[in-house]
N, C-alpha and C. Protein backbone atom coordinates (compact mmCIF):
# COMPACT_ATOMS: atom_id res chain seq x y z
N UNK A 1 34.25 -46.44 -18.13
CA UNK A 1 33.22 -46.24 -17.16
C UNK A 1 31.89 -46.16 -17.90
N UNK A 2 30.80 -46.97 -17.39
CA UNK A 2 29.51 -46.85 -17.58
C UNK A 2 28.41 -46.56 -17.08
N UNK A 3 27.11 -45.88 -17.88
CA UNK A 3 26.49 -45.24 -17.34
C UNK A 3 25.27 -46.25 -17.46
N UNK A 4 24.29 -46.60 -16.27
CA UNK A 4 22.67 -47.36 -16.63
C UNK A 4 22.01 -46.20 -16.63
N UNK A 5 21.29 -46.59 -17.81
CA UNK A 5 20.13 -45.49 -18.46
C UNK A 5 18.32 -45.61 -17.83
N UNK A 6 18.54 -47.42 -17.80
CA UNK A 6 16.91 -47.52 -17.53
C UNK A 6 17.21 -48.59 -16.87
N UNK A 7 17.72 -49.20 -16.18
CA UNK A 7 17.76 -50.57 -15.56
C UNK A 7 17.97 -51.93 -16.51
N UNK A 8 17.98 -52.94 -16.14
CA UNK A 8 17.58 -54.30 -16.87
C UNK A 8 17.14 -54.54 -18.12
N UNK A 9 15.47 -53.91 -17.86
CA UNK A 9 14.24 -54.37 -18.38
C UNK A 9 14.11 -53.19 -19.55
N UNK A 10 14.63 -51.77 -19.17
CA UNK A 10 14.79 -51.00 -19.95
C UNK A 10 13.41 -50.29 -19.93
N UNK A 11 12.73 -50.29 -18.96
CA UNK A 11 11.90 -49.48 -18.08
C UNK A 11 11.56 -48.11 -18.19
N UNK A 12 10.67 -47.18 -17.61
CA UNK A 12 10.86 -45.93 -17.79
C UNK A 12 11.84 -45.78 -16.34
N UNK A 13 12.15 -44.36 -15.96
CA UNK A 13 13.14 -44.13 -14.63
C UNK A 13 12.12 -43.08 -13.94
N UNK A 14 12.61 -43.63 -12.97
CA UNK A 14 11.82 -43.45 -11.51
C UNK A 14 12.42 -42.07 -10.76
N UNK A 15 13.42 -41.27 -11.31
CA UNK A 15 13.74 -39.82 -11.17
C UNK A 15 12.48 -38.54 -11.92
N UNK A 16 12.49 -37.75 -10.85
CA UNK A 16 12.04 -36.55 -11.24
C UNK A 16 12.45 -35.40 -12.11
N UNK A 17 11.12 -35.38 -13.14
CA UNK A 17 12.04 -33.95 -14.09
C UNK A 17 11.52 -32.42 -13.65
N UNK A 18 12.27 -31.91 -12.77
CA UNK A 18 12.57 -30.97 -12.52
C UNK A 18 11.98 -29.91 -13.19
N UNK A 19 12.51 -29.65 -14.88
CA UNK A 19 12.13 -28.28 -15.19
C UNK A 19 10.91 -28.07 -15.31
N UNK A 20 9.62 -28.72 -15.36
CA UNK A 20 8.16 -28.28 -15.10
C UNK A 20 7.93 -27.44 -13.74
N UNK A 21 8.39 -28.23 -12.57
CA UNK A 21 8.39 -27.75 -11.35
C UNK A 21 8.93 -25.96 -11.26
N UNK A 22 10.53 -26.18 -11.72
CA UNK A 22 10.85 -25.09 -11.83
C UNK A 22 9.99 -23.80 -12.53
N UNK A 23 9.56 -24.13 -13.79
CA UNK A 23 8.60 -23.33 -14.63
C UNK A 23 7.52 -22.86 -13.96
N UNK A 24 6.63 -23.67 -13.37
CA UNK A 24 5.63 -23.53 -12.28
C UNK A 24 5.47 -22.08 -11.20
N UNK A 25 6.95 -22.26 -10.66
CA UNK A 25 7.62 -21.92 -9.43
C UNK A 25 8.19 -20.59 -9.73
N UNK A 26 8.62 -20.62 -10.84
CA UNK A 26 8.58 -19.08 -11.29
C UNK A 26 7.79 -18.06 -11.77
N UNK A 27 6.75 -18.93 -12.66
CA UNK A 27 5.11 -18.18 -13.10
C UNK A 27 4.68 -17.17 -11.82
N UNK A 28 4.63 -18.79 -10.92
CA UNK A 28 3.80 -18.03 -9.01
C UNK A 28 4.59 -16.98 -8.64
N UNK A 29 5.89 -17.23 -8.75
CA UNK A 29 6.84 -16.08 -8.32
C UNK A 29 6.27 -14.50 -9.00
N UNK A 30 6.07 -14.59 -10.46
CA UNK A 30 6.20 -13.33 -11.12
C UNK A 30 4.82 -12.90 -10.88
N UNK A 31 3.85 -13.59 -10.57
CA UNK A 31 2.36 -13.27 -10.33
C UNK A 31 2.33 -12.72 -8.55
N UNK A 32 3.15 -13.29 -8.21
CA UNK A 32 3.21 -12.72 -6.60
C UNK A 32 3.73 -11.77 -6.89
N UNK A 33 4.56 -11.22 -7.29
CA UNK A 33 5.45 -9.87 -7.31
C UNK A 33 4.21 -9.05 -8.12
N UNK A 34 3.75 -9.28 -9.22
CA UNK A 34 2.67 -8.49 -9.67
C UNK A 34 1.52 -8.17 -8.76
N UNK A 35 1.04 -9.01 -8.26
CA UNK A 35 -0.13 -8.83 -7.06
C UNK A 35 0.51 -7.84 -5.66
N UNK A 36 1.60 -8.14 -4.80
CA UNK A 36 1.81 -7.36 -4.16
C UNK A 36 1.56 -5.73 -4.69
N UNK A 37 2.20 -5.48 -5.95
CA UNK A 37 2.78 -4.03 -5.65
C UNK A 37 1.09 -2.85 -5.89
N UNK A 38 -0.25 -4.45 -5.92
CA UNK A 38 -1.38 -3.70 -5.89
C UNK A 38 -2.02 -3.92 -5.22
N UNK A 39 -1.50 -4.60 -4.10
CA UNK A 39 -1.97 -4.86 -2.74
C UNK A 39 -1.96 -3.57 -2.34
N UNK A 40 -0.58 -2.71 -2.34
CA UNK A 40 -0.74 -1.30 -1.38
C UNK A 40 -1.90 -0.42 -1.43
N UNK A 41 -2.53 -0.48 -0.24
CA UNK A 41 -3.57 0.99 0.02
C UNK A 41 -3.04 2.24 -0.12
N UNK A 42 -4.29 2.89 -1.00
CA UNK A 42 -3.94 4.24 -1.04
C UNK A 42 -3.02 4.47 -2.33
N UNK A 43 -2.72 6.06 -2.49
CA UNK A 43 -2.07 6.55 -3.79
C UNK A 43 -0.89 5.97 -3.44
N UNK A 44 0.10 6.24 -4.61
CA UNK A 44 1.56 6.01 -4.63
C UNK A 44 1.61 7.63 -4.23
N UNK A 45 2.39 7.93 -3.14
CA UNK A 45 3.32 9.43 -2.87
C UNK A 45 4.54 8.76 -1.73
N UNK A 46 5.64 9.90 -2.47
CA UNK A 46 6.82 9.60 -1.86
C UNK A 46 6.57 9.98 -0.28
N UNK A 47 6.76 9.14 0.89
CA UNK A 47 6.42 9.56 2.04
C UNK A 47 8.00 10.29 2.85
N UNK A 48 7.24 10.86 3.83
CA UNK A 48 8.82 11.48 4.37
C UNK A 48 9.39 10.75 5.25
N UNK A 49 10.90 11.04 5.61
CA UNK A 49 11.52 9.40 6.28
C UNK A 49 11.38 10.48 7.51
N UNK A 50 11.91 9.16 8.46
CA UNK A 50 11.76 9.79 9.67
C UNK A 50 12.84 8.67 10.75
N UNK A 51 13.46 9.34 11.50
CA UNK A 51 14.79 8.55 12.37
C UNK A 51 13.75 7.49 13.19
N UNK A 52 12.44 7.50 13.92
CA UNK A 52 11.94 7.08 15.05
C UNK A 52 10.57 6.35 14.79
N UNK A 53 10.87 5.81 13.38
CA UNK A 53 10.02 5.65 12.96
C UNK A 53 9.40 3.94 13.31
N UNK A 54 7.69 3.46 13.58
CA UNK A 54 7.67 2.19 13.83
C UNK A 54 7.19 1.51 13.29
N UNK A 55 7.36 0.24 12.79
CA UNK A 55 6.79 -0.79 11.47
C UNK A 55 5.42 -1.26 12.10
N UNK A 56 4.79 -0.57 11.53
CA UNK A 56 2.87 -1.26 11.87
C UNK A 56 2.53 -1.52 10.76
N UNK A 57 2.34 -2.90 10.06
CA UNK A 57 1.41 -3.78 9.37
C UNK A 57 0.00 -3.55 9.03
N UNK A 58 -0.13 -2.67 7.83
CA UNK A 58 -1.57 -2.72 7.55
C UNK A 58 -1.63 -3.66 6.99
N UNK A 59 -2.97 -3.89 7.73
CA UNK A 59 -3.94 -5.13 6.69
C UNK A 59 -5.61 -5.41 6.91
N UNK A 60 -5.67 -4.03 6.61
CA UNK A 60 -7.13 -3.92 6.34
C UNK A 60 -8.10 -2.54 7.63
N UNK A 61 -6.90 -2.61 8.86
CA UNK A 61 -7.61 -2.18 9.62
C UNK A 61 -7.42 -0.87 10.01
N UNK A 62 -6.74 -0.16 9.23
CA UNK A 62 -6.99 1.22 9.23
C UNK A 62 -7.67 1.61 7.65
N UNK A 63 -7.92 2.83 7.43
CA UNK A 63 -8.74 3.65 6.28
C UNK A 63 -7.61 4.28 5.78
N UNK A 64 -6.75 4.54 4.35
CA UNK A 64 -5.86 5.12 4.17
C UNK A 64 -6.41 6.60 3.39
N UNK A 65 -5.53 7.16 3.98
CA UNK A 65 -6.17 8.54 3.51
C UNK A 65 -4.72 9.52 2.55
N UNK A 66 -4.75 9.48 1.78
CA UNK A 66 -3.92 10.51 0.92
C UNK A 66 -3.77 11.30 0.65
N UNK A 67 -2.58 12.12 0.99
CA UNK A 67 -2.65 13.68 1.09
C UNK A 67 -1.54 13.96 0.23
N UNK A 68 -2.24 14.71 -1.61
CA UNK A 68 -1.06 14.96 -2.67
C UNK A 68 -0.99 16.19 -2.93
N UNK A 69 -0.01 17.19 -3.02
CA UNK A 69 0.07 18.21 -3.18
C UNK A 69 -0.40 18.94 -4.78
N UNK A 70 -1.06 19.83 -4.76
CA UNK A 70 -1.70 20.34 -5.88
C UNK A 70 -0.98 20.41 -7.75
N UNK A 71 -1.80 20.12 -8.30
CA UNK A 71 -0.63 19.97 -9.65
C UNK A 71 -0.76 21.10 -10.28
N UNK A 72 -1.73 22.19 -9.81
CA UNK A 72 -1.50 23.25 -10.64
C UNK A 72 -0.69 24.42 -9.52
N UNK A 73 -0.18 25.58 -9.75
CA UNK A 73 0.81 26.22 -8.89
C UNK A 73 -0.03 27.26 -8.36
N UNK A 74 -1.86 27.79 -9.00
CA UNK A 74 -2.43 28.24 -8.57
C UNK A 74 -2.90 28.53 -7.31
N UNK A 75 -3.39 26.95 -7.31
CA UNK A 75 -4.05 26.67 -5.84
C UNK A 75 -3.09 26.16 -4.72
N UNK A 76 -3.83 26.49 -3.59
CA UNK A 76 -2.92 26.13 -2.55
C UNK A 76 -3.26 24.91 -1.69
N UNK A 77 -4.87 24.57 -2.50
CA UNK A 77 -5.24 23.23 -1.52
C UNK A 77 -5.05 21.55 -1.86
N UNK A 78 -4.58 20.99 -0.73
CA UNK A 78 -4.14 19.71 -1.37
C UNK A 78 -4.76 18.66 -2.31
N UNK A 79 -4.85 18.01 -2.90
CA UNK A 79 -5.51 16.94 -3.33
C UNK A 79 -5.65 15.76 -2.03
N UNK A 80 -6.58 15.16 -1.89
CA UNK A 80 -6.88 14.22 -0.45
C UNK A 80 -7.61 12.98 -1.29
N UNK A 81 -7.12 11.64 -0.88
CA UNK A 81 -7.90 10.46 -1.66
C UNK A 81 -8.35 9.56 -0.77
N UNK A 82 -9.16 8.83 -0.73
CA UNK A 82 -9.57 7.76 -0.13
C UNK A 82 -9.21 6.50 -0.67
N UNK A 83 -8.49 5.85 -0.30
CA UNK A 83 -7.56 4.63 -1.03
C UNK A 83 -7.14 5.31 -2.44
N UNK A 84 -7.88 4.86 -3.24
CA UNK A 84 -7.52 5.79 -4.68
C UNK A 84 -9.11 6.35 -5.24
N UNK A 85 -9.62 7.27 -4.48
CA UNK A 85 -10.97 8.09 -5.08
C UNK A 85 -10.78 9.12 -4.37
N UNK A 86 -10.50 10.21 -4.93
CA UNK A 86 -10.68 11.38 -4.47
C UNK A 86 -11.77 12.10 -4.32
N UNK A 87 -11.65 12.99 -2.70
CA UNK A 87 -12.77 13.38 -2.22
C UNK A 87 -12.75 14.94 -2.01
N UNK A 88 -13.79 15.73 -2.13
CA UNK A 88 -13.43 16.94 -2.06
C UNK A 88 -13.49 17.71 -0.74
N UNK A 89 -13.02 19.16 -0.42
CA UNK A 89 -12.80 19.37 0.55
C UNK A 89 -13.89 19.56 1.51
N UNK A 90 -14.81 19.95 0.76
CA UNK A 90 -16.26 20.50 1.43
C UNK A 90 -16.89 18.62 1.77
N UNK A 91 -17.32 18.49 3.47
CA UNK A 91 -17.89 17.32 3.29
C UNK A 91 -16.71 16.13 3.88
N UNK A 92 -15.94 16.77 3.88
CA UNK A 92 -14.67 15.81 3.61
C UNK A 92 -14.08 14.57 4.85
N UNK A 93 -14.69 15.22 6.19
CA UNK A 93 -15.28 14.47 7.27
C UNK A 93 -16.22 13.52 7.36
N UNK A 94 -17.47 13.87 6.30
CA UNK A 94 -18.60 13.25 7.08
C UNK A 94 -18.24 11.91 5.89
N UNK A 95 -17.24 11.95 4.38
CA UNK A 95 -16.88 11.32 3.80
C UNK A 95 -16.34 10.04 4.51
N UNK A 96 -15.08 10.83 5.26
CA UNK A 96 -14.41 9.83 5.70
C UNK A 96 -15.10 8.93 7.13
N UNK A 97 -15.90 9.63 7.67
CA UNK A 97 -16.47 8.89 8.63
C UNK A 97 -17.47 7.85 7.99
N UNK A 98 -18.02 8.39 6.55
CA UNK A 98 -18.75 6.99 6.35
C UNK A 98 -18.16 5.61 5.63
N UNK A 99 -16.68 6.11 5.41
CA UNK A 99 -15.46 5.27 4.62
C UNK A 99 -15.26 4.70 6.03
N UNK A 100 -15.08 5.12 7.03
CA UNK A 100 -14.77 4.48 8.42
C UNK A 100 -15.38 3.24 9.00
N UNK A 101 -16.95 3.64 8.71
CA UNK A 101 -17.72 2.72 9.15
C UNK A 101 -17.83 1.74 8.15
N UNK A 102 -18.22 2.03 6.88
CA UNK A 102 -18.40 0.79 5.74
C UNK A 102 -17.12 -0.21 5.94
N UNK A 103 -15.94 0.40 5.82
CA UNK A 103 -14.96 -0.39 6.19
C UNK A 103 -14.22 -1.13 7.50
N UNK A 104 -15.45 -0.75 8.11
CA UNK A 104 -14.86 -1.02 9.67
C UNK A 104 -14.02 -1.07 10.74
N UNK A 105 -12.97 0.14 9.97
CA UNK A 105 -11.61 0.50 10.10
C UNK A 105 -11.77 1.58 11.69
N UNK A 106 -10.63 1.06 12.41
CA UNK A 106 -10.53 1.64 13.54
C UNK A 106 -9.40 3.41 13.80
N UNK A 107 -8.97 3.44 12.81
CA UNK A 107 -8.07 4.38 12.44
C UNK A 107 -8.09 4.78 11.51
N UNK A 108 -7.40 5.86 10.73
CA UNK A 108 -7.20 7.06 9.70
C UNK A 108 -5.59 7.01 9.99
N UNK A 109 -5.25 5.95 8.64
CA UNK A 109 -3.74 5.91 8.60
C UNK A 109 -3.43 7.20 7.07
N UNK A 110 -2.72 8.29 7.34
CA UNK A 110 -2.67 9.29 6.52
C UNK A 110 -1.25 9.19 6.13
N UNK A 111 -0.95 9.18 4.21
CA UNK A 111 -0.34 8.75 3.66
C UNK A 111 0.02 10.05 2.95
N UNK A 112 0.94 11.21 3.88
CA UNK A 112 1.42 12.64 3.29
C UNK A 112 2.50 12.63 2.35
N UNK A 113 2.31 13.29 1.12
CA UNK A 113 3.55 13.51 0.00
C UNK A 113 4.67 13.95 1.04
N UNK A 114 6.02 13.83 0.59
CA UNK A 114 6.82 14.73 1.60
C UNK A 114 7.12 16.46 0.51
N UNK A 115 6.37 16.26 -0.47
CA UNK A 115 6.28 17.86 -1.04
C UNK A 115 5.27 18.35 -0.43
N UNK A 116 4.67 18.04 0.51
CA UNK A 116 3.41 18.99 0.52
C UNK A 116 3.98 20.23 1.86
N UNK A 117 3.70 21.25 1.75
CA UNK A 117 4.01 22.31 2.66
C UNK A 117 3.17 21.64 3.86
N UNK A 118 3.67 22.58 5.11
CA UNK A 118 3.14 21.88 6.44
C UNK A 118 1.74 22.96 6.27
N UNK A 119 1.33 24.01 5.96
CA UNK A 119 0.20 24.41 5.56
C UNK A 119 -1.07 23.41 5.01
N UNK A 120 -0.46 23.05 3.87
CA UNK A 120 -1.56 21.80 2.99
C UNK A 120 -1.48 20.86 4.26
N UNK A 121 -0.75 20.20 4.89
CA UNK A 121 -0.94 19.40 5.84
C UNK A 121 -1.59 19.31 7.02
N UNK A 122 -1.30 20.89 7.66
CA UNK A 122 -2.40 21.32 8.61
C UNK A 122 -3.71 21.18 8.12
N UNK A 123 -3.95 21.83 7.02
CA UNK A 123 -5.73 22.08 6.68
C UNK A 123 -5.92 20.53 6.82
N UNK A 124 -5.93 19.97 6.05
CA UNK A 124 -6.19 18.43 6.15
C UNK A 124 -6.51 17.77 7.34
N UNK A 125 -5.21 17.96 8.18
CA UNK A 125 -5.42 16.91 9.49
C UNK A 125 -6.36 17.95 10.24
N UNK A 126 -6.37 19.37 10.39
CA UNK A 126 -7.29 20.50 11.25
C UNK A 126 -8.59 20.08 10.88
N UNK A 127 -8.62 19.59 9.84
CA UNK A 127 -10.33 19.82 9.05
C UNK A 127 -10.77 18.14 9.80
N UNK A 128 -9.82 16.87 9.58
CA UNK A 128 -10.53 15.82 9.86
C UNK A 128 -10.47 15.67 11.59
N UNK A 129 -9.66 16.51 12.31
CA UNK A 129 -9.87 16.55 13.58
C UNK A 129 -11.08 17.76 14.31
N UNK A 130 -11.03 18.50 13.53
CA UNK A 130 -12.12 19.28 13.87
C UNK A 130 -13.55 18.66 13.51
N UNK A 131 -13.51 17.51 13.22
CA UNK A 131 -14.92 16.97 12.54
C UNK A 131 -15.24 15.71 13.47
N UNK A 132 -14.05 15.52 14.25
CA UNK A 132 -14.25 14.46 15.50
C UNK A 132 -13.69 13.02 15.24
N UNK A 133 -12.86 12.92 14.42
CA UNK A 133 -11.94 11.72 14.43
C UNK A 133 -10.19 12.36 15.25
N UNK A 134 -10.27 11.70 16.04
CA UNK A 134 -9.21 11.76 16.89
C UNK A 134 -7.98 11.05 16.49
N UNK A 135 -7.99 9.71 16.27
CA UNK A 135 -7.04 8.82 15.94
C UNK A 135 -6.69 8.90 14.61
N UNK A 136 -5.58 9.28 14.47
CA UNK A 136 -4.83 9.51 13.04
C UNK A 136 -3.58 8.80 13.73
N UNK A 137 -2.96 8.06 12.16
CA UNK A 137 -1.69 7.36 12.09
C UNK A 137 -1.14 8.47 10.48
N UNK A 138 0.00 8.61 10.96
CA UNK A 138 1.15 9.06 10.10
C UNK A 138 1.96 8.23 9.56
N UNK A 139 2.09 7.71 8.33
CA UNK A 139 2.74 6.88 7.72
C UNK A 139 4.04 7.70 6.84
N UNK A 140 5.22 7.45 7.35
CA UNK A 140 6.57 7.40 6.85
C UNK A 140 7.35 6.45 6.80
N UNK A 141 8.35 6.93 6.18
CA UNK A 141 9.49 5.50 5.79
C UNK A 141 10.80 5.83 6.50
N UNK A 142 11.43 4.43 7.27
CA UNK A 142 12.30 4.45 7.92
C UNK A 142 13.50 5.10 7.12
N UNK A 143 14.17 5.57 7.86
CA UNK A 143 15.67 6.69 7.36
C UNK A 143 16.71 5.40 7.42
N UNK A 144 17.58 5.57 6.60
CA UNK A 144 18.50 4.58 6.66
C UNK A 144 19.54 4.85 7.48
């Protein structure tokens, strides 16, 4: 049994070589996986799961707000970030209302550690509702 290599004339061949493509195709791959995981708004904190929980798609149009529980054992007040810049407590309204508007964000999607006591959690959401933002989103992760 025989195999034609190039035709006749001994030609170049008119098949595609593959492994460039492939090479290509995996670069994009590993650069997409790198870019997503800094796509996410806001700090990294473990969020708390929840049975009833519903998949809403950010993408751009809420303000993420971060609520991390304190690293020293002293204090009792949370750490709070604005995507990733932390803001302090005093002020901490008129902050986020001007993060609201620059960004043109219709909501305050709040991104709670699940260590943080429901104390640290109250002050937080008490302080940005007492300052006149109404609409808050709670972001957790579905329970398996």
């Amino acid at each position: 049994m025989g195999m034609n290599v190039s035709g006749k004339k001994g030609g170049a061949m008119g098949d595609i070589n593959v492994t460039p493509l492939v090479d290509v195709v995996l670069v994009l791959l590993i650069i997409f996986m790198v870019v997503t995981q800094m796509l996410s708004s806001g700090m990294d904190v473990k969020l708390p799961s929840s049975k009833t929980a519903k998949e809403v798609r950010d993408v751009g149009q809420y303000l993420v707000l971060s609520i991390k529980p304190p690293e020293q054992t002293q204090s009792d007040e949370a750490l709070v970030y604005i995507d990733r810049d932390q803001i302090e407590s005093e002020g901490m309204t008129q902050t986020i209302l001007d993060a609201m508007n620059e960004n043109n964000s219709s909501a305050l999607l709040i991104k709670g550690s699940r260590k943080l006591t429901w104390k640290q959690a109250y002050l937080v959401m008490s302080t940005i509702s007492d300052g006149g933002l109404s609409k808050m989103l709670l972001a957790t992760d579905k329970e398996k």
